[in-house]
N, C-alpha and C. Protein backbone atom coordinates (compact mmCIF):
# COMPACT_ATOMS: atom_id res chain seq x y z
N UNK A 1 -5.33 8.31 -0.49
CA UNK A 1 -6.55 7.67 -0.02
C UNK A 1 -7.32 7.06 -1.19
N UNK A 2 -7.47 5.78 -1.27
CA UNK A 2 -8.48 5.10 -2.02
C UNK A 2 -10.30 5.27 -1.87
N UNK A 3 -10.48 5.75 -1.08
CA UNK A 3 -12.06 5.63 -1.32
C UNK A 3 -12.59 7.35 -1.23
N UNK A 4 -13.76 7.29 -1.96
CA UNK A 4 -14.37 8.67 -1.93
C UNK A 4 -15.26 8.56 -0.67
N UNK A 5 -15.58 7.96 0.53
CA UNK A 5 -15.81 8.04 1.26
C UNK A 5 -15.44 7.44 2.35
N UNK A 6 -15.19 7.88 3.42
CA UNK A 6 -14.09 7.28 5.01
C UNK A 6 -15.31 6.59 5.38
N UNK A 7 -14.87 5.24 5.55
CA UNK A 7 -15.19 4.13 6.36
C UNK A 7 -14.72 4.10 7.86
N UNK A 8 -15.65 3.51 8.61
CA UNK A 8 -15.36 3.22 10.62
C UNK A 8 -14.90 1.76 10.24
N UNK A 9 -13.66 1.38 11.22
CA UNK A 9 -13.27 0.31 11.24
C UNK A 9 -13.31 -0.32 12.39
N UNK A 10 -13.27 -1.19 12.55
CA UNK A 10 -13.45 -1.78 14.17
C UNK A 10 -12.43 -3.15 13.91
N UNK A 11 -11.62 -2.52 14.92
CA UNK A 11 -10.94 -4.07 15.10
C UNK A 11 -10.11 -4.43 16.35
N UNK A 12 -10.45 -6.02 16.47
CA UNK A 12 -11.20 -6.62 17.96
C UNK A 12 -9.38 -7.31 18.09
N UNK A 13 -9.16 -7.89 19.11
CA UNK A 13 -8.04 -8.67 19.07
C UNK A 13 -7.85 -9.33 20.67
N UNK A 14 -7.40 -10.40 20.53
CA UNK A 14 -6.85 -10.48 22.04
C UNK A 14 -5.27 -11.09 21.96
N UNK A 15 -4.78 -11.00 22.94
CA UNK A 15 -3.48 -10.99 23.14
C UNK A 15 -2.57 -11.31 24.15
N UNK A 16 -1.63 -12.33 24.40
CA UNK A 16 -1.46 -13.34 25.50
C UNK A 16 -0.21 -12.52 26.36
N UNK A 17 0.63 -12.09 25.20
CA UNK A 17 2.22 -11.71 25.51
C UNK A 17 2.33 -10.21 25.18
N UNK A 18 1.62 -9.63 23.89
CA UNK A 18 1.60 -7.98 23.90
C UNK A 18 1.45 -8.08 22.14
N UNK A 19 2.15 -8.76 21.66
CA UNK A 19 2.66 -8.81 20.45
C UNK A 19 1.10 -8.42 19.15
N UNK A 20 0.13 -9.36 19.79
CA UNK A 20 -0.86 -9.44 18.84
C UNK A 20 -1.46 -8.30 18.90
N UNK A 21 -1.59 -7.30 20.49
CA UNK A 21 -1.85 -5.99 20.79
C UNK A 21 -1.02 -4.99 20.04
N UNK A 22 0.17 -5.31 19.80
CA UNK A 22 0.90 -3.86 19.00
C UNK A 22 0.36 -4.39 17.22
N UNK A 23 0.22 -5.16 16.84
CA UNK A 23 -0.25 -5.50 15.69
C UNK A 23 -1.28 -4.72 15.56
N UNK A 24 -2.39 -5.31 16.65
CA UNK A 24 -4.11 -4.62 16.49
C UNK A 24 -3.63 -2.86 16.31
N UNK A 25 -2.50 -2.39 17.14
CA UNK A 25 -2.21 -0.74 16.73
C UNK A 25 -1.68 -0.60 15.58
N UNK A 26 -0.93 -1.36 15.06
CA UNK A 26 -0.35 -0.83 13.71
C UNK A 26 -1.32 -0.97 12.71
N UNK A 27 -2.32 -1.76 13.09
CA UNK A 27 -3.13 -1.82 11.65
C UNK A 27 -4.32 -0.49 12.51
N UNK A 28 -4.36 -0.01 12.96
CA UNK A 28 -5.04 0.74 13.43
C UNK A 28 -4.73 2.42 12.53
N UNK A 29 -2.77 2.21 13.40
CA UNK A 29 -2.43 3.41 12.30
C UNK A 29 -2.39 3.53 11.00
N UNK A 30 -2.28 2.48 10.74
CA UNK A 30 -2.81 2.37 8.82
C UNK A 30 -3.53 2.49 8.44
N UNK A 31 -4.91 2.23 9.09
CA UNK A 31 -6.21 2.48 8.81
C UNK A 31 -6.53 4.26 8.64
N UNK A 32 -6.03 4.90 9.81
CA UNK A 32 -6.37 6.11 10.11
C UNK A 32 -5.39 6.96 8.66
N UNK A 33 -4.13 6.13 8.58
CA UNK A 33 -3.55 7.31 7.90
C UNK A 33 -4.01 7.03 6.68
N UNK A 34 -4.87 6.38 6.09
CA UNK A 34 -5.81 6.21 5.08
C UNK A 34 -6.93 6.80 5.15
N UNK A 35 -7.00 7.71 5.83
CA UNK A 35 -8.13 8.51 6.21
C UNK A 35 -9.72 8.05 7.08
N UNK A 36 -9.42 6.70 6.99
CA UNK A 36 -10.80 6.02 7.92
C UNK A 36 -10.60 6.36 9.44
N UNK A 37 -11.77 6.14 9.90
CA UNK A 37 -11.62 6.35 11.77
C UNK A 37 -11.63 4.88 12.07
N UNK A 38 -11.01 4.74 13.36
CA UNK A 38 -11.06 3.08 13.92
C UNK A 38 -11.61 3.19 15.43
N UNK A 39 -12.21 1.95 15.67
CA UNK A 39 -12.37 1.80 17.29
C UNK A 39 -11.89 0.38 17.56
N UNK A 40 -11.04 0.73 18.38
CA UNK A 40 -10.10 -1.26 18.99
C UNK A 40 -11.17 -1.51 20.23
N UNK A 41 -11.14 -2.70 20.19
CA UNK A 41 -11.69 -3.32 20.79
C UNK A 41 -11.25 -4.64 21.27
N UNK A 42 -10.90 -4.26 22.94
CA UNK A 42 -9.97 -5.65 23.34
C UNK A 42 -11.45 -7.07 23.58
N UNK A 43 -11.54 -8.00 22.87
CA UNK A 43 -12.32 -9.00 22.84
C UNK A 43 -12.89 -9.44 24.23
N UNK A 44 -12.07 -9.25 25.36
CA UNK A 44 -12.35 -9.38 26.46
C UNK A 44 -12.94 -8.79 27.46
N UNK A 45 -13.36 -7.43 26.50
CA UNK A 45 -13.99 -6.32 27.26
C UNK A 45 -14.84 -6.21 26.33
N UNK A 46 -15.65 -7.78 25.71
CA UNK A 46 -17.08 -7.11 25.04
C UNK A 46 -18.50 -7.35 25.56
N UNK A 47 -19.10 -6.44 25.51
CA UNK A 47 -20.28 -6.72 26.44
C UNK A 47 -21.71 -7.15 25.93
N UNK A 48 -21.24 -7.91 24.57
CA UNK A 48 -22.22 -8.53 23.81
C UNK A 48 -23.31 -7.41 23.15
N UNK A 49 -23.51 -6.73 23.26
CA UNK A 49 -24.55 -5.41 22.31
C UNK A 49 -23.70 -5.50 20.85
N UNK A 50 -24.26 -5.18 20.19
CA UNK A 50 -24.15 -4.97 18.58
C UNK A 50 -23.13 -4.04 18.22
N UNK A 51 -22.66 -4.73 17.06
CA UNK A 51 -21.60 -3.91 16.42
C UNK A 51 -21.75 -2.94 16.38
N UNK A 52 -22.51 -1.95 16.47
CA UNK A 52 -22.77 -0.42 15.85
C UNK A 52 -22.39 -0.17 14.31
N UNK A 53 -22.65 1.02 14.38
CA UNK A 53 -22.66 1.32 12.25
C UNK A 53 -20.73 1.20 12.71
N UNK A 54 -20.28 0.08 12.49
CA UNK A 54 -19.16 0.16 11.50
C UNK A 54 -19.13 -0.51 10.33
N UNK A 55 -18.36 -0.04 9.40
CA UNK A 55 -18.23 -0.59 7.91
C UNK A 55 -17.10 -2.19 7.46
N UNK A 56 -16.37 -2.40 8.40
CA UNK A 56 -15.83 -3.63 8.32
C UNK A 56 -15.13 -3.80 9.68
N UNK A 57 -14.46 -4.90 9.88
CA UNK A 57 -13.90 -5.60 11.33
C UNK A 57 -12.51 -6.30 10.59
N UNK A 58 -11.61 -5.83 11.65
CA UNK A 58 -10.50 -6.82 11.70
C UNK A 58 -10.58 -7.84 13.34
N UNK A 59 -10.41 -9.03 13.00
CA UNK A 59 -9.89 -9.67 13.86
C UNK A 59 -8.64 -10.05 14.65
N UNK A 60 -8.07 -9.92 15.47
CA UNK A 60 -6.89 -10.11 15.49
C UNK A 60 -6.39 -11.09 16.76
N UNK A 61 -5.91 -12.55 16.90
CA UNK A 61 -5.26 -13.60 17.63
C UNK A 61 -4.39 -14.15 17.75
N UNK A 62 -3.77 -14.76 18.41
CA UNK A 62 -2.86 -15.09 18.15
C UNK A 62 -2.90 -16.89 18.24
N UNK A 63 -1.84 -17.78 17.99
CA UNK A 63 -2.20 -19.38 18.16
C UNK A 63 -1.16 -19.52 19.71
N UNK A 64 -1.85 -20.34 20.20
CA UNK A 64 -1.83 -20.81 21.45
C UNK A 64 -2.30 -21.94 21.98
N UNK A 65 -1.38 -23.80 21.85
CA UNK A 65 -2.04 -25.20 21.88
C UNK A 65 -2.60 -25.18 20.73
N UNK A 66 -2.55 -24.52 19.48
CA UNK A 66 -3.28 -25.02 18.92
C UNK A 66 -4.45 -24.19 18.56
N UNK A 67 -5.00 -23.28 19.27
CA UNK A 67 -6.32 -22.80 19.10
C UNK A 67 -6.04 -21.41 19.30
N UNK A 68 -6.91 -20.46 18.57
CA UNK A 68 -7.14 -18.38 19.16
C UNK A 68 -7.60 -18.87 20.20
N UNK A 69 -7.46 -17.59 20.85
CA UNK A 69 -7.38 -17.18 22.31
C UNK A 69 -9.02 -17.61 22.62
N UNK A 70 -10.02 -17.91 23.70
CA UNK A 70 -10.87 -18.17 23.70
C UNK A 70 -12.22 -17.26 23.56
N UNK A 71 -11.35 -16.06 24.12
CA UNK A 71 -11.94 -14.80 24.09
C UNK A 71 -12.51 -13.97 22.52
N UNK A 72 -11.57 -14.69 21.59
CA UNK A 72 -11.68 -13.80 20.50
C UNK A 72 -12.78 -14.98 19.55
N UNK A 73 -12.88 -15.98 20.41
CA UNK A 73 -13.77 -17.63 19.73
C UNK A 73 -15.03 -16.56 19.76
N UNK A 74 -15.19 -16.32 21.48
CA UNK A 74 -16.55 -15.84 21.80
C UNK A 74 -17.09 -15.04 21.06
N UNK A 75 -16.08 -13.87 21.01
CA UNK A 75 -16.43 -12.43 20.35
C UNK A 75 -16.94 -12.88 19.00
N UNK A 76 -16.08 -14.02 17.96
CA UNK A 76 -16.39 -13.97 16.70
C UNK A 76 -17.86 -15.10 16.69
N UNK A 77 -17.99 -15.62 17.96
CA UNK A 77 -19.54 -16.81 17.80
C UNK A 77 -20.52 -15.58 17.90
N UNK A 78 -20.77 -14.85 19.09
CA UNK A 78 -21.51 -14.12 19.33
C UNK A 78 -22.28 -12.96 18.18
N UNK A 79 -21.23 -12.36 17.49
CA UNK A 79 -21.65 -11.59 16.39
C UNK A 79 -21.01 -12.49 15.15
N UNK A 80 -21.54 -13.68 14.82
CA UNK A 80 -21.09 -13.49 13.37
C UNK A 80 -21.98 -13.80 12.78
N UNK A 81 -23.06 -13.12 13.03
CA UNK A 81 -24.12 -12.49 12.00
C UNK A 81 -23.99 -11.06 11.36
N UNK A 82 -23.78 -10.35 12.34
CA UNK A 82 -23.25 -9.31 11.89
C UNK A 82 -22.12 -9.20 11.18
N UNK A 83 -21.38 -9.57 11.94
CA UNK A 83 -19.68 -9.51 11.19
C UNK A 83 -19.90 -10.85 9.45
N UNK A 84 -20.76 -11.38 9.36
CA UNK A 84 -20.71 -12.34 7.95
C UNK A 84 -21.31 -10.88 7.07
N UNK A 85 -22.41 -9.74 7.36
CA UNK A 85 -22.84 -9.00 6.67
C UNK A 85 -21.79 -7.42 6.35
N UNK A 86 -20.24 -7.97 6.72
CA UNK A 86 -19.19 -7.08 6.64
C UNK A 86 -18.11 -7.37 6.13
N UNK A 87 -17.51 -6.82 5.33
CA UNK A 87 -15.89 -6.94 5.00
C UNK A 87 -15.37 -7.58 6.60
N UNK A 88 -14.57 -8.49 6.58
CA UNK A 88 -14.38 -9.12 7.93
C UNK A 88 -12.81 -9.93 7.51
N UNK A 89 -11.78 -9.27 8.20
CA UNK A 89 -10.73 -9.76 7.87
C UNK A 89 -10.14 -10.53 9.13
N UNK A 90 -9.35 -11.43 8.95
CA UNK A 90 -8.82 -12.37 10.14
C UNK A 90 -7.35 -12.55 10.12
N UNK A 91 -6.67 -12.09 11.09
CA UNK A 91 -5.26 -12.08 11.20
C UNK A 91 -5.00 -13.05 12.47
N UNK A 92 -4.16 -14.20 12.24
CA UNK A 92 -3.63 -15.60 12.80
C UNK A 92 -2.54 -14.90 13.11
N UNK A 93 -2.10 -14.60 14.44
CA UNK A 93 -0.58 -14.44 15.02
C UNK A 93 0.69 -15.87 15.47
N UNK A 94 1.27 -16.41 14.52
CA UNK A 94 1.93 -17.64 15.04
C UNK A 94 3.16 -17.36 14.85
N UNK A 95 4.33 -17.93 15.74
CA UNK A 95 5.63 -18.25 15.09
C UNK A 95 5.77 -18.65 14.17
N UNK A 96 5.07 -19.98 14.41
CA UNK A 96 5.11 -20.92 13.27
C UNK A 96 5.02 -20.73 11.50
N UNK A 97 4.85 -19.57 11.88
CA UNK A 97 5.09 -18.33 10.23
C UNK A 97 6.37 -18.31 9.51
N UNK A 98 7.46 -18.55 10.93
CA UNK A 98 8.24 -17.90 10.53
C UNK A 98 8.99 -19.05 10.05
N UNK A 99 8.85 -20.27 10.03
CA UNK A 99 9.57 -21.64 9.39
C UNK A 99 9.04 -22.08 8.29
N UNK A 100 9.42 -22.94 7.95
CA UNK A 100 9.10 -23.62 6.38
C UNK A 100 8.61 -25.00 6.21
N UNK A 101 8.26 -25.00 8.11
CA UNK A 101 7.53 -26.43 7.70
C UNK A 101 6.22 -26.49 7.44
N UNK A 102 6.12 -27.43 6.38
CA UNK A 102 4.56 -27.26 5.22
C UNK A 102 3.34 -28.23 6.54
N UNK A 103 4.15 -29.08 7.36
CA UNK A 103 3.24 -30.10 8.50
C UNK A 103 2.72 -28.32 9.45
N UNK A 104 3.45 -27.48 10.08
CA UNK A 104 2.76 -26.87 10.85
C UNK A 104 2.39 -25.57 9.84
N UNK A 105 2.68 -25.05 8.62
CA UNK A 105 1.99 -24.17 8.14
C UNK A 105 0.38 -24.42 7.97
N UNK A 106 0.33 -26.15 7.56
CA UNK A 106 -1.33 -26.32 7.03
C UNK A 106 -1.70 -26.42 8.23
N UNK A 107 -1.47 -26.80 9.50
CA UNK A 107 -1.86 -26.66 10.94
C UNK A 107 -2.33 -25.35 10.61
N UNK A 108 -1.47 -24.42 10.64
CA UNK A 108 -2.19 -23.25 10.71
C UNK A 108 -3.63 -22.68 10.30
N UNK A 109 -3.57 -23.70 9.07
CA UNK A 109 -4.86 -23.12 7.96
C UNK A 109 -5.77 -24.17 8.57
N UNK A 110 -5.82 -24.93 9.11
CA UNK A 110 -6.39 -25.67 9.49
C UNK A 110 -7.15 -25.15 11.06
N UNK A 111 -6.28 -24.33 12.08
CA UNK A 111 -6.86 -23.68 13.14
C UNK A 111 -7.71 -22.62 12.69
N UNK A 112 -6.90 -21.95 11.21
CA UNK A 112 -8.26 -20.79 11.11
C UNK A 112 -9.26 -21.50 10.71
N UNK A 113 -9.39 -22.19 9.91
CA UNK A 113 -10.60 -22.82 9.28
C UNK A 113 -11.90 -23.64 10.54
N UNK A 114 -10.88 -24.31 11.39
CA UNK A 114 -11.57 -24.52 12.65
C UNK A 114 -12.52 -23.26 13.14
N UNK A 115 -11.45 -22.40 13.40
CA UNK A 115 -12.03 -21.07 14.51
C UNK A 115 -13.43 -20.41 13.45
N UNK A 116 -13.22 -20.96 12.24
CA UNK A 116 -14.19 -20.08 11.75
C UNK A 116 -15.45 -20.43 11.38
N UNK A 117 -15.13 -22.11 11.53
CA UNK A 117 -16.50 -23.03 11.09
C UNK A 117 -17.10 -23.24 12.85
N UNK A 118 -15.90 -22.96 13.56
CA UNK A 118 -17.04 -22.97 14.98
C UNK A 118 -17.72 -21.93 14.97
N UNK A 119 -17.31 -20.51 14.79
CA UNK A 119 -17.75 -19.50 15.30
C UNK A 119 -19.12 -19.45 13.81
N UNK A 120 -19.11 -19.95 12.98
CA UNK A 120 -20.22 -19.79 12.20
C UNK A 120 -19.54 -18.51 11.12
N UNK A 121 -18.31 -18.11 10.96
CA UNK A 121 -17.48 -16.81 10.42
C UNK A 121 -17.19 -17.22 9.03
N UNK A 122 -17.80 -16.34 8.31
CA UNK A 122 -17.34 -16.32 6.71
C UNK A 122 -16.66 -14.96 6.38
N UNK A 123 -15.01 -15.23 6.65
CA UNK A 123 -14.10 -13.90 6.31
C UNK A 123 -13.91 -13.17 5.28
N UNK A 124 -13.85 -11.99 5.13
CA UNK A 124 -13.32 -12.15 3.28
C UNK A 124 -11.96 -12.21 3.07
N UNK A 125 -11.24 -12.76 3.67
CA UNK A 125 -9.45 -12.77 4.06
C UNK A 125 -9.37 -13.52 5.14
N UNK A 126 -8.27 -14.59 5.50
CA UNK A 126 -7.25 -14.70 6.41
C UNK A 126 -6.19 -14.75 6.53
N UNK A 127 -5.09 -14.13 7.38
CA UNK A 127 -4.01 -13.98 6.51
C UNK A 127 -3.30 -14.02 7.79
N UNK A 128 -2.16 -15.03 8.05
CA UNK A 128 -0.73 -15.46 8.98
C UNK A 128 0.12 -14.53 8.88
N UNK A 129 0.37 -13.77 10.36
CA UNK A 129 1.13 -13.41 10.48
C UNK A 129 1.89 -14.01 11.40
N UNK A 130 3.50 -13.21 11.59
CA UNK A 130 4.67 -14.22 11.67
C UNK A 130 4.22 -12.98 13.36
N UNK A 131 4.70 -13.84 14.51
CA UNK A 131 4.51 -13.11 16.10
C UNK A 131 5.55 -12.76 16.73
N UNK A 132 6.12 -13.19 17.63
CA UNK A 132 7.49 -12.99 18.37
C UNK A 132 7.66 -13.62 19.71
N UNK A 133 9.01 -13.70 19.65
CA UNK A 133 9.16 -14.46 21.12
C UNK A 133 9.14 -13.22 22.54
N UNK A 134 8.69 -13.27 23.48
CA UNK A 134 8.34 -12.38 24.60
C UNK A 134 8.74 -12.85 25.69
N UNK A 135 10.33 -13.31 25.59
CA UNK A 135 11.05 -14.04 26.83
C UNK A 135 10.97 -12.46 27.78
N UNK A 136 10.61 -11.81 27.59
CA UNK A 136 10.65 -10.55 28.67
C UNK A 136 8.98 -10.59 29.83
N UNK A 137 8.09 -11.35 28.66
CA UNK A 137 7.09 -11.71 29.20
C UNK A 137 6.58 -13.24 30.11
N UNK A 138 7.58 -14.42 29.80
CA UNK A 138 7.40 -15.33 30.44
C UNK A 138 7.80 -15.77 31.66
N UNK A 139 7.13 -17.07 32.33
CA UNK A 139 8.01 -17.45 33.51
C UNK A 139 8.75 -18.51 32.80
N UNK A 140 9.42 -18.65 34.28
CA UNK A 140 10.45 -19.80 34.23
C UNK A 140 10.87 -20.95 33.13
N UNK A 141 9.17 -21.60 33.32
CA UNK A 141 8.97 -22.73 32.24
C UNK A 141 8.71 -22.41 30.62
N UNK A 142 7.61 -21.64 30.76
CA UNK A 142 7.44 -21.00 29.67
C UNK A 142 8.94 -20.97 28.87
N UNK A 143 9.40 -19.85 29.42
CA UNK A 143 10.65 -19.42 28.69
C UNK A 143 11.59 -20.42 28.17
N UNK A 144 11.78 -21.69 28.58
CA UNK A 144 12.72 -23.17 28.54
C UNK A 144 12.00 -23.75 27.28
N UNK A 145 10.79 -23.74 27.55
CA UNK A 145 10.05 -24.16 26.54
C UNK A 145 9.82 -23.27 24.95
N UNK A 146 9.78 -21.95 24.83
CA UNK A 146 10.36 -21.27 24.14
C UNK A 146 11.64 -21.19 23.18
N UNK A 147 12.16 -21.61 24.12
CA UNK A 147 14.06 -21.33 24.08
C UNK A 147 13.87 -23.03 23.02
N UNK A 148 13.37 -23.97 23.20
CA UNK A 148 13.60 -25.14 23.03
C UNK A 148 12.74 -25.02 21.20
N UNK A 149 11.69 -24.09 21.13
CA UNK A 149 10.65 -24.06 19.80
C UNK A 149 11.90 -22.66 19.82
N UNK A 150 12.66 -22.49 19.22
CA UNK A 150 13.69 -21.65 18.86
C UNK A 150 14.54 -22.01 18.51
N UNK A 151 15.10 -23.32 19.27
CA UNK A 151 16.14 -24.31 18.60
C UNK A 151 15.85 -25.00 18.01
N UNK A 152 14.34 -25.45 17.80
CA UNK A 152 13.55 -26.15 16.52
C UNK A 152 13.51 -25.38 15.44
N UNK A 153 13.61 -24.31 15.08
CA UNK A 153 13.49 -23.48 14.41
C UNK A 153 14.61 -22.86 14.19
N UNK A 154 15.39 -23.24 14.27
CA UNK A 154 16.97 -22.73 14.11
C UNK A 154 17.18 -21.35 14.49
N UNK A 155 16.59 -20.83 15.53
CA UNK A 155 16.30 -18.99 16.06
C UNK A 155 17.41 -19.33 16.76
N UNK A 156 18.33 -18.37 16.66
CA UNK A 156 19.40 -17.80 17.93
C UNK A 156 18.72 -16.61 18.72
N UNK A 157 18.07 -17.01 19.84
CA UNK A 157 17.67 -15.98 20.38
C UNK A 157 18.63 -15.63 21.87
N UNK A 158 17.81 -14.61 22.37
CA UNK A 158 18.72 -13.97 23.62
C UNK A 158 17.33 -14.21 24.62
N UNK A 159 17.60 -15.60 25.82
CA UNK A 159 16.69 -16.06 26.46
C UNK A 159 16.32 -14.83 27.75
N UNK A 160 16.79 -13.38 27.01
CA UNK A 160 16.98 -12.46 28.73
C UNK A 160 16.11 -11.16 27.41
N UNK A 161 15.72 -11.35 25.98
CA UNK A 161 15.07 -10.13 25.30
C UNK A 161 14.21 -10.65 24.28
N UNK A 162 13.11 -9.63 24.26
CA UNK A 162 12.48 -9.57 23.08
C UNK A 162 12.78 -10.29 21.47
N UNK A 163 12.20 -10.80 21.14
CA UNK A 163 12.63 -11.04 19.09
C UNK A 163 11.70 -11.16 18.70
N UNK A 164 11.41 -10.32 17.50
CA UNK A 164 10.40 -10.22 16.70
C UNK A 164 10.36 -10.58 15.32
N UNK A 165 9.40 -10.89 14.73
CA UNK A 165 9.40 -11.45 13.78
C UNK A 165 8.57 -11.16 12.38
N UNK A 166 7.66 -10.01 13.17
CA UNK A 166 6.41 -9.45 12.60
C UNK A 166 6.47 -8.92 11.17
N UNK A 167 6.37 -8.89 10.42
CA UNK A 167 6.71 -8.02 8.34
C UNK A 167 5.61 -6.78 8.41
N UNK A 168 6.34 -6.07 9.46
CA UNK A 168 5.03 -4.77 9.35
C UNK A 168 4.92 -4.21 7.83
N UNK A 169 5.89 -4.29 7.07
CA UNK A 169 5.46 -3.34 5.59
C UNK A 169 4.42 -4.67 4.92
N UNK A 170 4.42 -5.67 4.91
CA UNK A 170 3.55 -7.18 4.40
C UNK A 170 2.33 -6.57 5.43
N UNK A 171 2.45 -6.74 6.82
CA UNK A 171 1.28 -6.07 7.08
C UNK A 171 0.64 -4.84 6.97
N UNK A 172 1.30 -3.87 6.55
CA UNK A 172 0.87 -2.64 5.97
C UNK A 172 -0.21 -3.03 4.55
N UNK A 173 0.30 -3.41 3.53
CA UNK A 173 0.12 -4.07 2.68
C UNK A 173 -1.54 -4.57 1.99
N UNK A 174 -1.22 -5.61 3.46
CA UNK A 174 -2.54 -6.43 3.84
C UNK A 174 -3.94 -5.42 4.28
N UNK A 175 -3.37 -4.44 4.93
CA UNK A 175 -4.28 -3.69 5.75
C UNK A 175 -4.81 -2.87 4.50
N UNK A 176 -4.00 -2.02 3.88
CA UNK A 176 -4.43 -1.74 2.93
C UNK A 176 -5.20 -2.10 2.07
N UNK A 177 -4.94 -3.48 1.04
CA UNK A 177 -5.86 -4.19 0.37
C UNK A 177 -7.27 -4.34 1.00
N UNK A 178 -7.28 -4.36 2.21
CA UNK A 178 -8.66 -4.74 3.15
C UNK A 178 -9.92 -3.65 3.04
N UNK A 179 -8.82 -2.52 3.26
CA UNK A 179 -9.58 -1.62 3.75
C UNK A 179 -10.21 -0.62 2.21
N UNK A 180 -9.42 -1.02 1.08
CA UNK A 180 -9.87 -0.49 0.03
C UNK A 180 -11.45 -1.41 -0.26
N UNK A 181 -11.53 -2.41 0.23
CA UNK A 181 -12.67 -2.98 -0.15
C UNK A 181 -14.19 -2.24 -0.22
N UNK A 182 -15.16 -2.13 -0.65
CA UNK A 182 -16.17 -1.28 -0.67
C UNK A 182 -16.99 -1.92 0.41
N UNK A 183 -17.68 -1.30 1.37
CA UNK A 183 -18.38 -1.45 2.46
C UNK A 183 -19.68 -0.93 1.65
N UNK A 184 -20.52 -1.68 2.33
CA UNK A 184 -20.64 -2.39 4.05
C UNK A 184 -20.29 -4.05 3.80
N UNK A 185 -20.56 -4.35 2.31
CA UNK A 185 -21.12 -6.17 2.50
C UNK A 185 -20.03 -6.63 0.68
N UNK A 186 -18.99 -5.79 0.42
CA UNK A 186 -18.72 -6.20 -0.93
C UNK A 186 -18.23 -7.96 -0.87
N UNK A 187 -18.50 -8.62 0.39
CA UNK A 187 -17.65 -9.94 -0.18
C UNK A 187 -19.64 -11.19 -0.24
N UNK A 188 -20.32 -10.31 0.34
CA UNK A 188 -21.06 -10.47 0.01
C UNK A 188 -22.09 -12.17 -0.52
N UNK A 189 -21.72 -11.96 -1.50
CA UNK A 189 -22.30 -12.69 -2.67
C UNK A 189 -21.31 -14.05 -2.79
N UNK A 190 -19.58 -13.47 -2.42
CA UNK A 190 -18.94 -14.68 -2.24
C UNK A 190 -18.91 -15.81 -0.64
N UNK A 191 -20.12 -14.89 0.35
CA UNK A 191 -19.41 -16.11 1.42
C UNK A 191 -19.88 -17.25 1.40
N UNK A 192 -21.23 -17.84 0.24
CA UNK A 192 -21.70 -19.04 0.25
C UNK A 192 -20.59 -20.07 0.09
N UNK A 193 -19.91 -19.41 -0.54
CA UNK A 193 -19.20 -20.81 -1.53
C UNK A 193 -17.53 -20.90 -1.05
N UNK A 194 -17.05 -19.50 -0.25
CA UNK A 194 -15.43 -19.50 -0.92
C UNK A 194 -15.25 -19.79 0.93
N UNK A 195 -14.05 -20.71 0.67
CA UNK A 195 -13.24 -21.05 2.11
C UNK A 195 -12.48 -20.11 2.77
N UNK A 196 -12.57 -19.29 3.92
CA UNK A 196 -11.38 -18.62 4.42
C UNK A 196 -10.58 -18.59 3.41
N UNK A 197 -9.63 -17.44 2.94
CA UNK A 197 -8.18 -18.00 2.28
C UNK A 197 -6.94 -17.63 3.92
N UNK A 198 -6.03 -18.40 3.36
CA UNK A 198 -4.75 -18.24 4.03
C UNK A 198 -3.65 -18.02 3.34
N UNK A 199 -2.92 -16.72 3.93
CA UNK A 199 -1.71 -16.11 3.35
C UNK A 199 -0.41 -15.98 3.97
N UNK A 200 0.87 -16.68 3.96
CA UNK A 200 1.47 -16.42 4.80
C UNK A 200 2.62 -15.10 4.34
């Protein structure tokens, strides 16, 4: 354990297919087995009242057209007064992680940077993670359409299972670095000036 005192973590997420939901748990269990307590919080079940005493926030979305989920827009417009006066980390769930094209990677940095200049959000981190395909979760079309951003991507997938793509020890990693940060406000002093970063 890095800190001489356990921090509350709170972290929010929403989630289309499941994928960005088992994420929001694994960084959950990382948190805890670092000795902090956590409370998840599905974005769609927030009822607008105040953060309560927690010591930092993870965000967690996934990309979808282009944009986070709408739910997790709200959550981060609504409090990001609060959440700018916190360690506040932002995790981007895309495929599009998992290729090497530099046209849809800066897309990427470009949706967080969007999501964050709408919502008024100064993070002290953002950081891409790679998502998965959830042909177990789609219909018909969906899935064709899938199958087709798979063969763009040179994926041999199995159009009847799961494939994942996720770097849980990279996200271990990440979670870690986050959570060593000193609470309540250590980024503080930097959100005038510094842009989201993006990490893939």
């Amino acid at each position: 354990m890095t800190h001489s005192k356990a921090q509350k973590i709170l972290i929010v997420y929403a989630s289309t297919e499941g994928q960005t939901r088992k994420i929001a748990r694994y960084c959950a269990d990382e948190v805890m087995d670092m000795g902090h307590s956590v409370e998840m919080l599905r974005a769609a079940d927030d009822d607008g009242t105040t953060l309560g005493p927690v010591d930092a926030v993870i965000l967690a979305g996934s990309v979808h057209m282009g944009h986070l989920q709408k739910e997790l827009s709200d959550f981060a417009t609504a409090h990001a007064g609060e959440l700018n006066e916190k360690p506040t980390l932002l995790l981007q769930v895309s495929l599009a992680v998992v290729g090497d094209d530099q046209k849809e990677l800066a897309d990427l940095d470009r949706i967080a940077a969007d999501f964050c200049d709408k919502a008024g959000l100064r993070p002290l981190a953002v950081h891409q993670i790679a998502g998965a395909f959830r042909f177990t979760q789609y219909d018909f079309f969906k899935s064709w359409a899938m199958r087709y951003i798979a063969a763009k991507m040179e994926q041999d997938v199995d159009p009847h299972a799961d494939r994942e793509y996720t770097d849980w020890a990279k996200l271990a990693d990440i979670v870690k670095d986050f959570a060593s940060v000193k609470a309540p406000s250590a980024n503080a002093k930097a959100r005038g000036t510094v842009r989201p970063r993006a990490s893939s």
